[in-house]
PDB file of N, CA and C in Angstrom:
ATOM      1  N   UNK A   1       8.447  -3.750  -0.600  1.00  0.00           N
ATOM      2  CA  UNK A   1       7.502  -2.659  -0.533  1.00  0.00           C
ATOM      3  C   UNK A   1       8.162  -1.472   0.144  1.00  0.00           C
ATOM      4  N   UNK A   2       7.779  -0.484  -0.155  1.00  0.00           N
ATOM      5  CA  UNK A   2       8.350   0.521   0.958  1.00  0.00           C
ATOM      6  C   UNK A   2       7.380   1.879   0.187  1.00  0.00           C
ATOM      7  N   UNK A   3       7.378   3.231   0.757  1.00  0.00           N
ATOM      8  CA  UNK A   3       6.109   4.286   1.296  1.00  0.00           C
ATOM      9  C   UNK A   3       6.657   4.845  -0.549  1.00  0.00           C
ATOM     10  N   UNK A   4       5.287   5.015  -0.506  1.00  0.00           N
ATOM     11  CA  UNK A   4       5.034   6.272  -1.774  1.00  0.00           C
ATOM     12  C   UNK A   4       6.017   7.158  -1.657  1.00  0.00           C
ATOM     13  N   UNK A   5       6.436   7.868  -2.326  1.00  0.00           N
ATOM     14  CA  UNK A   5       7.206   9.239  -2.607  1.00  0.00           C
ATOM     15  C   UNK A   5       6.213  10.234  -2.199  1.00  0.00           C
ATOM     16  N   UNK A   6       4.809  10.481  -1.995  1.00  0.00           N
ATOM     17  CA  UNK A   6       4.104  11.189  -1.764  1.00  0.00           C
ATOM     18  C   UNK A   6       3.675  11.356  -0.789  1.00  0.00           C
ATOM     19  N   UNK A   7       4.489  10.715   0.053  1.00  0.00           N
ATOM     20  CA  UNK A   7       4.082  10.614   1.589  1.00  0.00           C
ATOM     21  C   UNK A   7       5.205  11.182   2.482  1.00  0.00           C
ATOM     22  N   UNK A   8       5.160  11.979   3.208  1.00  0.00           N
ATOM     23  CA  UNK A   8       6.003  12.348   4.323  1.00  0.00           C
ATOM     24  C   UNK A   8       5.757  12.065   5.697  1.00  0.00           C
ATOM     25  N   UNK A   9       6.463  11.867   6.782  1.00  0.00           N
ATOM     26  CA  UNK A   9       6.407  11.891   7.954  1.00  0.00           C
ATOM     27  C   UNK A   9       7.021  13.031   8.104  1.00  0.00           C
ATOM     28  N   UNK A  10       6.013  13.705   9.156  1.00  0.00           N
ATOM     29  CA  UNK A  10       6.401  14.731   9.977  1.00  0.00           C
ATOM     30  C   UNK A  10       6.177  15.120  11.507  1.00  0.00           C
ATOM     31  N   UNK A  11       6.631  15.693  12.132  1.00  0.00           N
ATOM     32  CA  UNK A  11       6.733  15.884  13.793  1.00  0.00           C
ATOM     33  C   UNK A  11       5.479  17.168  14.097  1.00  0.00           C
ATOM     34  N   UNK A  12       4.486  17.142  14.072  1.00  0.00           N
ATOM     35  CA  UNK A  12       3.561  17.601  14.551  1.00  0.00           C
ATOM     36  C   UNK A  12       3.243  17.903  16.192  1.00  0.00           C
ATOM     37  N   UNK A  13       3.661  19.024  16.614  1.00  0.00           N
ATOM     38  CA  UNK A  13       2.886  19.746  18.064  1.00  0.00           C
ATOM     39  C   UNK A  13       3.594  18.278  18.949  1.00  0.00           C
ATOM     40  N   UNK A  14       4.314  17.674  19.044  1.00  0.00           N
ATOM     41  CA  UNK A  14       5.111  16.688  19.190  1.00  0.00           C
ATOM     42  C   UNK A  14       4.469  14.678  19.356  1.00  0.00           C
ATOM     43  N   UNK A  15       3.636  15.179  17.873  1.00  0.00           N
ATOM     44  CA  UNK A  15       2.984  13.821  17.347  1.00  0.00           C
ATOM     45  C   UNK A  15       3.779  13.498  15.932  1.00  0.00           C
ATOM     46  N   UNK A  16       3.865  12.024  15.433  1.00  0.00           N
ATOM     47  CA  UNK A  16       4.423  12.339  14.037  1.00  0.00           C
ATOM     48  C   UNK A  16       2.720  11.755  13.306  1.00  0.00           C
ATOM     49  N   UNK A  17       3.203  13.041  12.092  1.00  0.00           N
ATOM     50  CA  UNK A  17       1.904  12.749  11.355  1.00  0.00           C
ATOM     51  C   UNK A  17       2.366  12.192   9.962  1.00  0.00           C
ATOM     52  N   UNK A  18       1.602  11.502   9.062  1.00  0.00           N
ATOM     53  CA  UNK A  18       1.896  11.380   7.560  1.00  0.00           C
ATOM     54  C   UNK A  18       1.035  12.490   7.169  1.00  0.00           C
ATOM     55  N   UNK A  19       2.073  12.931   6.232  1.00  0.00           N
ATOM     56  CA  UNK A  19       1.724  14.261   5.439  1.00  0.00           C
ATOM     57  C   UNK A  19       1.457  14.024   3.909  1.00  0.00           C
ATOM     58  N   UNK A  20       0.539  14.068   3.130  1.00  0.00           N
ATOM     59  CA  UNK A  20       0.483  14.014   1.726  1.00  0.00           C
ATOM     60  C   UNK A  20       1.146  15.322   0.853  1.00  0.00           C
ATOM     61  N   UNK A  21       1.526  14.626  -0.175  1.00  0.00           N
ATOM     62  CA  UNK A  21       2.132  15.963  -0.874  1.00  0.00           C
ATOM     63  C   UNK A  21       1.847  15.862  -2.203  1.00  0.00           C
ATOM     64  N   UNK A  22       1.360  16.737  -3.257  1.00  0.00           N
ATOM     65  CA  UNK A  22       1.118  16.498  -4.761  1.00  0.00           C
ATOM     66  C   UNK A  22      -0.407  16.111  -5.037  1.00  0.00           C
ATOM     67  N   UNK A  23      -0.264  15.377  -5.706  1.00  0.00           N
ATOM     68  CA  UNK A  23      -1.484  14.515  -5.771  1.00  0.00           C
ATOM     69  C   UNK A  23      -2.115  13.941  -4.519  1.00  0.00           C
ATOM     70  N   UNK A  24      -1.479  13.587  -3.797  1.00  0.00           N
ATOM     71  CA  UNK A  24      -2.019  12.701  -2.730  1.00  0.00           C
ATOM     72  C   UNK A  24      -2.511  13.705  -1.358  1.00  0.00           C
ATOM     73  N   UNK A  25      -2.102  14.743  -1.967  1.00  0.00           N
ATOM     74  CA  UNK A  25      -2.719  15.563  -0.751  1.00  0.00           C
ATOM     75  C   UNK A  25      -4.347  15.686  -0.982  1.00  0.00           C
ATOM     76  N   UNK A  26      -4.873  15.399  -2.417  1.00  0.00           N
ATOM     77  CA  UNK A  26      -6.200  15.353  -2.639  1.00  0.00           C
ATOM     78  C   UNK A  26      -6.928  14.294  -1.986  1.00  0.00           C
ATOM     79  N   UNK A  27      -5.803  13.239  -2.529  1.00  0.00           N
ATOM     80  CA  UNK A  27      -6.827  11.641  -1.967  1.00  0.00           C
ATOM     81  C   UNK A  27      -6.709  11.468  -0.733  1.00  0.00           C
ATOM     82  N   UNK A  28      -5.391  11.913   0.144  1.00  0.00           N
ATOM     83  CA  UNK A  28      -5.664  11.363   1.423  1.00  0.00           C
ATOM     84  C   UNK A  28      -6.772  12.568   2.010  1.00  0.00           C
ATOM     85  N   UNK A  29      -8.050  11.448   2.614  1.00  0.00           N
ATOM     86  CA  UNK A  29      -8.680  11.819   3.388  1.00  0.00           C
ATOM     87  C   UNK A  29      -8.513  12.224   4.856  1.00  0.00           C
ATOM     88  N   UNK A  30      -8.465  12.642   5.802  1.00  0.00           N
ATOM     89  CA  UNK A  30      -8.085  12.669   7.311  1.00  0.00           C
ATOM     90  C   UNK A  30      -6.430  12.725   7.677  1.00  0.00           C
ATOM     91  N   UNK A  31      -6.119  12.479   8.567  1.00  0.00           N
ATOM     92  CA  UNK A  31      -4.777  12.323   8.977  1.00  0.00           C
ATOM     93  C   UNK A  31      -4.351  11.021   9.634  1.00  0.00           C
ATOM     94  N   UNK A  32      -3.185  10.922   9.458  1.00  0.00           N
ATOM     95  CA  UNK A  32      -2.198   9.565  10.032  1.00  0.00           C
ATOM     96  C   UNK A  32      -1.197   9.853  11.270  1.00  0.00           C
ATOM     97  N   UNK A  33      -1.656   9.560  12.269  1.00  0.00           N
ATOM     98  CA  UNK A  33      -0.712   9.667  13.574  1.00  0.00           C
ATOM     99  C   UNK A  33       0.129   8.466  13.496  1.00  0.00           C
ATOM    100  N   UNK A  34       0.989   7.992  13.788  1.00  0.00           N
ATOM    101  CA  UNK A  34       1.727   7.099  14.117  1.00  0.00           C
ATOM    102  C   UNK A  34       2.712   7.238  15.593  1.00  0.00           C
ATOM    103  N   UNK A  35       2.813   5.870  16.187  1.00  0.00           N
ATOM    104  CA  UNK A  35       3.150   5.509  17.461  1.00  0.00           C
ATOM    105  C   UNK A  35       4.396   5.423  17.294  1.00  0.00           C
ATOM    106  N   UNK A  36       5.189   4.860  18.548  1.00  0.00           N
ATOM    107  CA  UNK A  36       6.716   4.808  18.167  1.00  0.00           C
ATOM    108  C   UNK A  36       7.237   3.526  17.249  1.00  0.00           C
ATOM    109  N   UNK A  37       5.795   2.493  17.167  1.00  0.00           N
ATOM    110  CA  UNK A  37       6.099   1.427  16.310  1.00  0.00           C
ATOM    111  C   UNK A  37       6.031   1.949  14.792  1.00  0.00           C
ATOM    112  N   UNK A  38       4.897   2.340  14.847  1.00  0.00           N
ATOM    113  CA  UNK A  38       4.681   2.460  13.268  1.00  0.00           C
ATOM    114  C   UNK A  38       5.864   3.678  12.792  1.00  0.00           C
ATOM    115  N   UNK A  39       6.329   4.441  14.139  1.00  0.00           N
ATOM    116  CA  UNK A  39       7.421   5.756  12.930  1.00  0.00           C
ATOM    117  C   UNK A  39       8.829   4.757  12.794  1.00  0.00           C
ATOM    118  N   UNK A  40       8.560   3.552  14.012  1.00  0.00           N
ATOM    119  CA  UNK A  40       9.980   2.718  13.196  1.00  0.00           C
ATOM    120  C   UNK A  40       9.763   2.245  12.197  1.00  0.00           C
ATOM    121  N   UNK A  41       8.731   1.590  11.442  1.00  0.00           N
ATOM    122  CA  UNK A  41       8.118   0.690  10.517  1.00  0.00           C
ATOM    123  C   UNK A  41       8.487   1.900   9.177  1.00  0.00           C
ATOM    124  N   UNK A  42       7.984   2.804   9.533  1.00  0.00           N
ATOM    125  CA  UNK A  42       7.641   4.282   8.380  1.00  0.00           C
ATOM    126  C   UNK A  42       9.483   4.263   7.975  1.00  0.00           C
ATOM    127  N   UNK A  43      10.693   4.380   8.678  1.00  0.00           N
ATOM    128  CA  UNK A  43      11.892   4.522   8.681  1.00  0.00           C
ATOM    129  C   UNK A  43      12.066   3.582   7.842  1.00  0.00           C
ATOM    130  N   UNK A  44      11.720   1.932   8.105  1.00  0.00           N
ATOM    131  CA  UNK A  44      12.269   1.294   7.932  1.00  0.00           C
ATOM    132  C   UNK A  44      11.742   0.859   6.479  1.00  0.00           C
ATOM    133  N   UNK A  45      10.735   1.599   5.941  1.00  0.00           N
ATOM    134  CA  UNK A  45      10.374   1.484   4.649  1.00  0.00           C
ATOM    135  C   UNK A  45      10.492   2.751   3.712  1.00  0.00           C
ATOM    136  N   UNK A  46      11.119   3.343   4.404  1.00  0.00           N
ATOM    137  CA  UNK A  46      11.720   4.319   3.601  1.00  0.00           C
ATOM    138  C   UNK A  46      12.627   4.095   2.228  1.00  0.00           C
ATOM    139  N   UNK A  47      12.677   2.690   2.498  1.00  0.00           N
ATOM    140  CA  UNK A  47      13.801   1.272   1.557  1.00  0.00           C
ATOM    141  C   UNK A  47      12.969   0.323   1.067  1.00  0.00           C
ATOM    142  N   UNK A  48      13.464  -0.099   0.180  1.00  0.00           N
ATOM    143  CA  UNK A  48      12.295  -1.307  -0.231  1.00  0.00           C
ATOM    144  C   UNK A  48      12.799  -2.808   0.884  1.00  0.00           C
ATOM    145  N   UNK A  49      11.714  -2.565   1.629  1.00  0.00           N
ATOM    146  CA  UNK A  49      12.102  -3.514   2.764  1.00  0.00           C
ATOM    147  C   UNK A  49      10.722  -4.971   2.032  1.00  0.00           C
ATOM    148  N   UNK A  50      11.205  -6.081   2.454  1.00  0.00           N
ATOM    149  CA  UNK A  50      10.292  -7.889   2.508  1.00  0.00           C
ATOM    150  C   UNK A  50       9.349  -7.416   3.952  1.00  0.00           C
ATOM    151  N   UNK A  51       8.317  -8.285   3.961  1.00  0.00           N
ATOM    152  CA  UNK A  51       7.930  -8.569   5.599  1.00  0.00           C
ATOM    153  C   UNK A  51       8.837  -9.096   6.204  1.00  0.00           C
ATOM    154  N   UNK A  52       9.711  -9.859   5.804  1.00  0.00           N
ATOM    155  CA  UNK A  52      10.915 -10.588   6.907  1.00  0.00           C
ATOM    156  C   UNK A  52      11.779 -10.337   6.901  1.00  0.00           C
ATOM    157  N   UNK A  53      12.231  -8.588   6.397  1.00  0.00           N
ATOM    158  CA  UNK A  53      13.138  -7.712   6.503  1.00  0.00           C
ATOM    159  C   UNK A  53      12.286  -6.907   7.944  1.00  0.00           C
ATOM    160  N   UNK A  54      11.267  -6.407   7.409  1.00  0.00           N
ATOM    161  CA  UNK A  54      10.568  -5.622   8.495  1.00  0.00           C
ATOM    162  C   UNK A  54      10.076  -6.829   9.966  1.00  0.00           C
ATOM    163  N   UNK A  55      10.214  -7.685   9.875  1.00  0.00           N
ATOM    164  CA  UNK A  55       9.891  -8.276  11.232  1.00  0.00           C
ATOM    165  C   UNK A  55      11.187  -8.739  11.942  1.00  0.00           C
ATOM    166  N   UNK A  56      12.247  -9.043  11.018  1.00  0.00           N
ATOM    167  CA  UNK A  56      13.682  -9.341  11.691  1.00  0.00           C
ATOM    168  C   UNK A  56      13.944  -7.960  12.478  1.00  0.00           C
ATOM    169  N   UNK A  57      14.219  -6.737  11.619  1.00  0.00           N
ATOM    170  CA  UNK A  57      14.473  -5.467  12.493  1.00  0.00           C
ATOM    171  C   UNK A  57      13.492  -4.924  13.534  1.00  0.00           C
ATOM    172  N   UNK A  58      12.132  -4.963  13.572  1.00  0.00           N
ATOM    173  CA  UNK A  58      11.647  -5.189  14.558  1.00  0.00           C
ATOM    174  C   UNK A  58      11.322  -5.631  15.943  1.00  0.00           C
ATOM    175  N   UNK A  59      11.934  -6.643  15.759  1.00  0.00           N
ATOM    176  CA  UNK A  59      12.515  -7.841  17.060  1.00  0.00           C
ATOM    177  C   UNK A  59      13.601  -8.000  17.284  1.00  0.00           C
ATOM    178  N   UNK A  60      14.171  -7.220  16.667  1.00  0.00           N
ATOM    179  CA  UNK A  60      15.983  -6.406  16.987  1.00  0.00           C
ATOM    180  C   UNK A  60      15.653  -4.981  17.667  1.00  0.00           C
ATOM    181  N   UNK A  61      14.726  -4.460  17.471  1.00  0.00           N
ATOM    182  CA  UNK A  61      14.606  -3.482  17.515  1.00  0.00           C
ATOM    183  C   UNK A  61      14.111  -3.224  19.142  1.00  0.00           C
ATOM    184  N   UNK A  62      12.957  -3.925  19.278  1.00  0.00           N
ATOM    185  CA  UNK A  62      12.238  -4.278  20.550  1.00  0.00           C
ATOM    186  C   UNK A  62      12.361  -5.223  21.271  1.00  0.00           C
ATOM    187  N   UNK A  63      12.026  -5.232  22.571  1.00  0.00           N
ATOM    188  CA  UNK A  63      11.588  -6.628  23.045  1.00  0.00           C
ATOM    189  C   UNK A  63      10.828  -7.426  22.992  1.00  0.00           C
ATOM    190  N   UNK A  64      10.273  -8.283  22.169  1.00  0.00           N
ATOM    191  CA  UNK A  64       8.866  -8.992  21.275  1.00  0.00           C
ATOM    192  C   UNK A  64       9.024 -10.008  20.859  1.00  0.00           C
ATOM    193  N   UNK A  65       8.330 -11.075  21.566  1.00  0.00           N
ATOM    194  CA  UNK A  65       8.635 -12.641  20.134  1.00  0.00           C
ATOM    195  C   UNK A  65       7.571 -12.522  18.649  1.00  0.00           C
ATOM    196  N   UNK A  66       8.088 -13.511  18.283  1.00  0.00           N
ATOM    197  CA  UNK A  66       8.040 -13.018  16.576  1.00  0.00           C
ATOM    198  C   UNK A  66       6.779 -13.634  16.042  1.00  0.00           C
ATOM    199  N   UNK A  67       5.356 -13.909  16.740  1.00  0.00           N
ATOM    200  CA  UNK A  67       3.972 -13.511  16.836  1.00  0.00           C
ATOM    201  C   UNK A  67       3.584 -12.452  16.978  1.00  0.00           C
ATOM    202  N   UNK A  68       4.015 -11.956  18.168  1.00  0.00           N
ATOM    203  CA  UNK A  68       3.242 -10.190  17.782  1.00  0.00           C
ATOM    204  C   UNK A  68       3.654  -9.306  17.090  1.00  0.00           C
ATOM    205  N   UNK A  69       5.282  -9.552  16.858  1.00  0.00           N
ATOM    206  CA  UNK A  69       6.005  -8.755  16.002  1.00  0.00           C
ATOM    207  C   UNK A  69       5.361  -8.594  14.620  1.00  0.00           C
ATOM    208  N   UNK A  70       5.118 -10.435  13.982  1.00  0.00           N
ATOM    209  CA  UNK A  70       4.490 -10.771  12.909  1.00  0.00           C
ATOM    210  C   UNK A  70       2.836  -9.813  12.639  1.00  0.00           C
ATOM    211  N   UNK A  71       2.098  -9.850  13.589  1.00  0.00           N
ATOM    212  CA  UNK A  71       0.939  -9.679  13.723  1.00  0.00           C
ATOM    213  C   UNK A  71       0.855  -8.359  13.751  1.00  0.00           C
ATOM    214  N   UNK A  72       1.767  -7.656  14.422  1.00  0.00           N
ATOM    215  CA  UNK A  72       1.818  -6.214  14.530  1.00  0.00           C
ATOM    216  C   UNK A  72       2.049  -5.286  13.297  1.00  0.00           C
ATOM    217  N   UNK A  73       3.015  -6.118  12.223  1.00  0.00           N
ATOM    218  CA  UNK A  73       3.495  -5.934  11.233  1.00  0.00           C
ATOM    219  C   UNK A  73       2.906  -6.264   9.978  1.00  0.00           C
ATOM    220  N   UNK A  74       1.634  -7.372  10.030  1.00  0.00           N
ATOM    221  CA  UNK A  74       0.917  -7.416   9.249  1.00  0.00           C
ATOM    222  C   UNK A  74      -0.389  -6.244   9.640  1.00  0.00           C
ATOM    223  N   UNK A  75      -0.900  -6.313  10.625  1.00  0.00           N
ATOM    224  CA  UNK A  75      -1.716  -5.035  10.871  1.00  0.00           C
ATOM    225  C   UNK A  75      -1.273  -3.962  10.288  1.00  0.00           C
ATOM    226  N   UNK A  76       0.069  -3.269  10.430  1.00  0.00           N
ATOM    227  CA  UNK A  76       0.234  -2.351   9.716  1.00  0.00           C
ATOM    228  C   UNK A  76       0.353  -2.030   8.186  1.00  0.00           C
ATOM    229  N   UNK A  77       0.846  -3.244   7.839  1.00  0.00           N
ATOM    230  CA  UNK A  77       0.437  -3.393   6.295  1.00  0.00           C
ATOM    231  C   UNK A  77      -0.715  -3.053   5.515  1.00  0.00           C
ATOM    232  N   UNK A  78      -1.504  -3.604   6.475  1.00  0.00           N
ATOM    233  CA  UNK A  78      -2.659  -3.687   6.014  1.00  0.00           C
ATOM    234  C   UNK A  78      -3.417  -2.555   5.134  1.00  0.00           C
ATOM    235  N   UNK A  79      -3.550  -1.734   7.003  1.00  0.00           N
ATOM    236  CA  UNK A  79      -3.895  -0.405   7.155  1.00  0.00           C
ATOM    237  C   UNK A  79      -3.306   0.361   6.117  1.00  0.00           C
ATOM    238  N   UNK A  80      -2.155   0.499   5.941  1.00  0.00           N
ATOM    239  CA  UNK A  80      -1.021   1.223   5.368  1.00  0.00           C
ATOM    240  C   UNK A  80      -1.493   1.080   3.461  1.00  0.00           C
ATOM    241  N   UNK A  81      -1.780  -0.289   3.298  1.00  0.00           N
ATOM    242  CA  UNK A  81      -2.214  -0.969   1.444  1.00  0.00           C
ATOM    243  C   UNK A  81      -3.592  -0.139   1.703  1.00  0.00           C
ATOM    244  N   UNK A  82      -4.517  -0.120   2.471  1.00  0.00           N
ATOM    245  CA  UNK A  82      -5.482   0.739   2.786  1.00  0.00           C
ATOM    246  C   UNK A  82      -5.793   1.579   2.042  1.00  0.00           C
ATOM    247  N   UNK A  83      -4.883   2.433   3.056  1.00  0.00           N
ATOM    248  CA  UNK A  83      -4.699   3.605   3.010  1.00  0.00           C
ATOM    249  C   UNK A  83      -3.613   4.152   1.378  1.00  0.00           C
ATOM    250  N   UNK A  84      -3.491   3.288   0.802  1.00  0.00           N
ATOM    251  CA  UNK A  84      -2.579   3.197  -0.795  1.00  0.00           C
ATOM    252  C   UNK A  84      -1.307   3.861  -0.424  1.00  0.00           C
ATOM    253  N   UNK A  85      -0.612   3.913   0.806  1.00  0.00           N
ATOM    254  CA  UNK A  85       0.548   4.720   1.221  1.00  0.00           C
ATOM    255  C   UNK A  85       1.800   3.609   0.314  1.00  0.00           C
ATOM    256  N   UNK A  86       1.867   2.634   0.308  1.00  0.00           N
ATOM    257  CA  UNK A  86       2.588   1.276  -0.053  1.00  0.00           C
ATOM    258  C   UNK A  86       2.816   1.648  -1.488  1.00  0.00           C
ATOM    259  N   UNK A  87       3.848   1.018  -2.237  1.00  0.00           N
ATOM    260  CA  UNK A  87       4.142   0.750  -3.549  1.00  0.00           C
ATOM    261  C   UNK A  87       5.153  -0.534  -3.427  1.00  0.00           C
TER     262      UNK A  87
END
């Protein structure tokens, strides 16, 4: 999986926001802040990354055993298929 083409991250007033562009600037409703987890997650699917691509670099990434990593990483999925940001 990894982010739509229609999606940008950007550095907002010094927040990062997802930005819609094209089409998707219609459908996305509201805005997307992201934390320092999710703008690693956002990087790291910039690629067509597995969940156990994205939870190995994660727990390389941080200090975290690989329950919350897991859990943290399915939460964001989630949200993210949600939100139709995913392909």
């Amino acid at each position: 999986m990894k982010i739509k083409a229609d999606y940008l991250m950007r550095e907002v007033a010094g927040s990062c926001v997802v930005v819609p562009t094209g089409k998707a600037s219609v459908d996305l409703l509201g805005m997307i802040t992201l934390n320092s987890t999710g703008v690693f997650l956002w990087k790291q699917l910039a690629e067509d990354k597995s969940e156990q691509e994205l939870l190995c670099a994660l727990m390389e990434e941080y200090d975290t055993d690989e329950v919350t990593a897991s859990s943290d990483i399915s939460e964001f999925i989630k949200d993210w298929k949600a939100a139709d940001l995913l392909e």
